[in-house]
Protein backbone atom coordinates (compact mmCIF):
# COMPACT_ATOMS: atom_id res chain seq x y z
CA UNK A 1 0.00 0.00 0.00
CA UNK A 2 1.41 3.64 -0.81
CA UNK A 3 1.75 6.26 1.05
CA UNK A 4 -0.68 9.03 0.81
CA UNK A 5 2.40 11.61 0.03
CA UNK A 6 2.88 9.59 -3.06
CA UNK A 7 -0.50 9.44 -4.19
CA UNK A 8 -0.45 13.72 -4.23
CA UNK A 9 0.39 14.56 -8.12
CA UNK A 10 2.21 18.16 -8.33
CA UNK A 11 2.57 20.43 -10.72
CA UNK A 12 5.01 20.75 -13.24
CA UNK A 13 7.07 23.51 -14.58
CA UNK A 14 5.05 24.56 -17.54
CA UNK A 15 1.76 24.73 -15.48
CA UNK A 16 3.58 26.62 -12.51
CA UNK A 17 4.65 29.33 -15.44
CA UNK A 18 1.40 29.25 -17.11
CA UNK A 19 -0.37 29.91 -13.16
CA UNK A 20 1.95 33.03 -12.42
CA UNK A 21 1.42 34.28 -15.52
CA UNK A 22 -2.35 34.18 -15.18
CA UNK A 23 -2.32 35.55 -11.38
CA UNK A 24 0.19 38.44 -12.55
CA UNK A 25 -2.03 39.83 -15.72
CA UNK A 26 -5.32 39.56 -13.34
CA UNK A 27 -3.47 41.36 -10.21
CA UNK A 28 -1.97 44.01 -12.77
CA UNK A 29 -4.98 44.22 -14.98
CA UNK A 30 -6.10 47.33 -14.39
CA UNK A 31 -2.60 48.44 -14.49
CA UNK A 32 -2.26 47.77 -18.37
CA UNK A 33 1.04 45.78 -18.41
CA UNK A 34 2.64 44.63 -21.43
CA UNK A 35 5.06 42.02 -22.45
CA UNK A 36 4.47 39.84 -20.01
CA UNK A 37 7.28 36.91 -20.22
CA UNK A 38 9.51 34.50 -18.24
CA UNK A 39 12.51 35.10 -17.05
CA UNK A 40 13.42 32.16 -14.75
CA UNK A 41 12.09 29.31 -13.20
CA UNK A 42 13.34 27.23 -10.21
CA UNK A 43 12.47 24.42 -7.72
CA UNK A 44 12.84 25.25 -4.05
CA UNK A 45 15.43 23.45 -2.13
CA UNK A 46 12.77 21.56 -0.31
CA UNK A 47 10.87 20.66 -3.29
CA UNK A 48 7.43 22.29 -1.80
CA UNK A 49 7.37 25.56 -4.40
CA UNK A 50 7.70 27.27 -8.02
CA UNK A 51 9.69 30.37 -8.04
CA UNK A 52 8.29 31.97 -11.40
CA UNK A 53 10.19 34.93 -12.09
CA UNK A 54 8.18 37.24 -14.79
CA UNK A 55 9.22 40.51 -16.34
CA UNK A 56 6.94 43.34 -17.49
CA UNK A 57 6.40 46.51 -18.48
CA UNK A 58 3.74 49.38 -17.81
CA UNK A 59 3.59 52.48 -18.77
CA UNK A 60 4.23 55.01 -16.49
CA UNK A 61 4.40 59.14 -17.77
CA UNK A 62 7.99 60.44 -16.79
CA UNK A 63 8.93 63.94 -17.71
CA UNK A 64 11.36 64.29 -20.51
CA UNK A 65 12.71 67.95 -21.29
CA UNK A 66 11.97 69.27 -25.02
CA UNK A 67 15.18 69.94 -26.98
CA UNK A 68 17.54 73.52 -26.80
CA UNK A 69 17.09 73.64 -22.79
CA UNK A 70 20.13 75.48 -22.18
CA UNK A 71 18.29 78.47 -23.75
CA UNK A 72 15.23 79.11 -21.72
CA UNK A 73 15.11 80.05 -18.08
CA UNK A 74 14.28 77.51 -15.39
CA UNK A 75 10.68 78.33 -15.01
CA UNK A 76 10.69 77.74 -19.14
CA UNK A 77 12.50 74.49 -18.92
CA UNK A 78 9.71 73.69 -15.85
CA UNK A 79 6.98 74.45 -17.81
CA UNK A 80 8.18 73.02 -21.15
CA UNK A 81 8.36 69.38 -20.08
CA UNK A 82 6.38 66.85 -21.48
CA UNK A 83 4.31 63.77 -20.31
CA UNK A 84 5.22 60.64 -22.03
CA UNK A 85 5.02 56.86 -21.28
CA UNK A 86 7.96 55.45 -20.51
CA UNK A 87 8.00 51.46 -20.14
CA UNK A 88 10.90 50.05 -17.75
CA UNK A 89 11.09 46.57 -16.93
CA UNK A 90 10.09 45.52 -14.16
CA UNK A 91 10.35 42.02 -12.61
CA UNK A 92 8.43 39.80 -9.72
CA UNK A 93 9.20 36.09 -8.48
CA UNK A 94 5.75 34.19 -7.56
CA UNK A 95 5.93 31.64 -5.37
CA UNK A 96 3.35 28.98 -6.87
CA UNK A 97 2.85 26.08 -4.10
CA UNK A 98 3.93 22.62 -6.38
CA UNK A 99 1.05 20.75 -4.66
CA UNK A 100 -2.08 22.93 -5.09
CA UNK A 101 -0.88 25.10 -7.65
CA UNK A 102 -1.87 28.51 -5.78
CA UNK A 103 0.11 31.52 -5.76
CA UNK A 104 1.49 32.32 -2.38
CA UNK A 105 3.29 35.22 -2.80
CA UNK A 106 4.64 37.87 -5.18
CA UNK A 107 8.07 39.34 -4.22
CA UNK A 108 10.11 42.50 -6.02
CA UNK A 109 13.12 40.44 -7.88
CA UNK A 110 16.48 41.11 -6.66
């Protein structure tokens, strides 16, 4: 007779991806990321997690001066900058629990 432990199936690394990926675009949905990918992907030392590490951009405005700057004063150059979207990457691990499948928790990468 076996063991209940080896009777629990787990999930593998494709489906742990494919479950981050699906947690991150509904968390950051209103957010309107883009380019959603993998980065990396590893097993936990003791076997019981994912760590799905995604990258992403959304875009946030950030000021950019207009050209010839050195010319205007610096309530001009204040007044002259410009909102535009600027997409940095950004990246998250998600911890995805190999037994159930549920994300745990989402951590800045570093």
């Amino acid at each position: 007779m076996r063991a209940q432990e080896d009777l629990v199936t787990e999930i593998d690394v494709k489906q742990a991806v494919s479950l981050a990926k699906d947690f991150a675009a509904k968390i950051y949905e209103n957010e309107k990321i883009v380019r959603l990918g993998l980065e990396a992907v590893e097993r936990t030392e003791d076997g019981k997690h994912w760590l799905v590490t995604l990258g992403f951009s959304r875009p946030w405005p950030q000021a950019k001066p207009r050209k010839q700057e050195a010319f205007k004063t610096p309530l001009e150059q204040a007044l002259s900058y410009s909102r535009e979207p600027q997409s940095d990457r950004e990246y998250k691990v998600f911890r995805v629990d190999a037994e159930s499948g549920a994300v745990v928790s989402m951590e800045m990468f570093e």
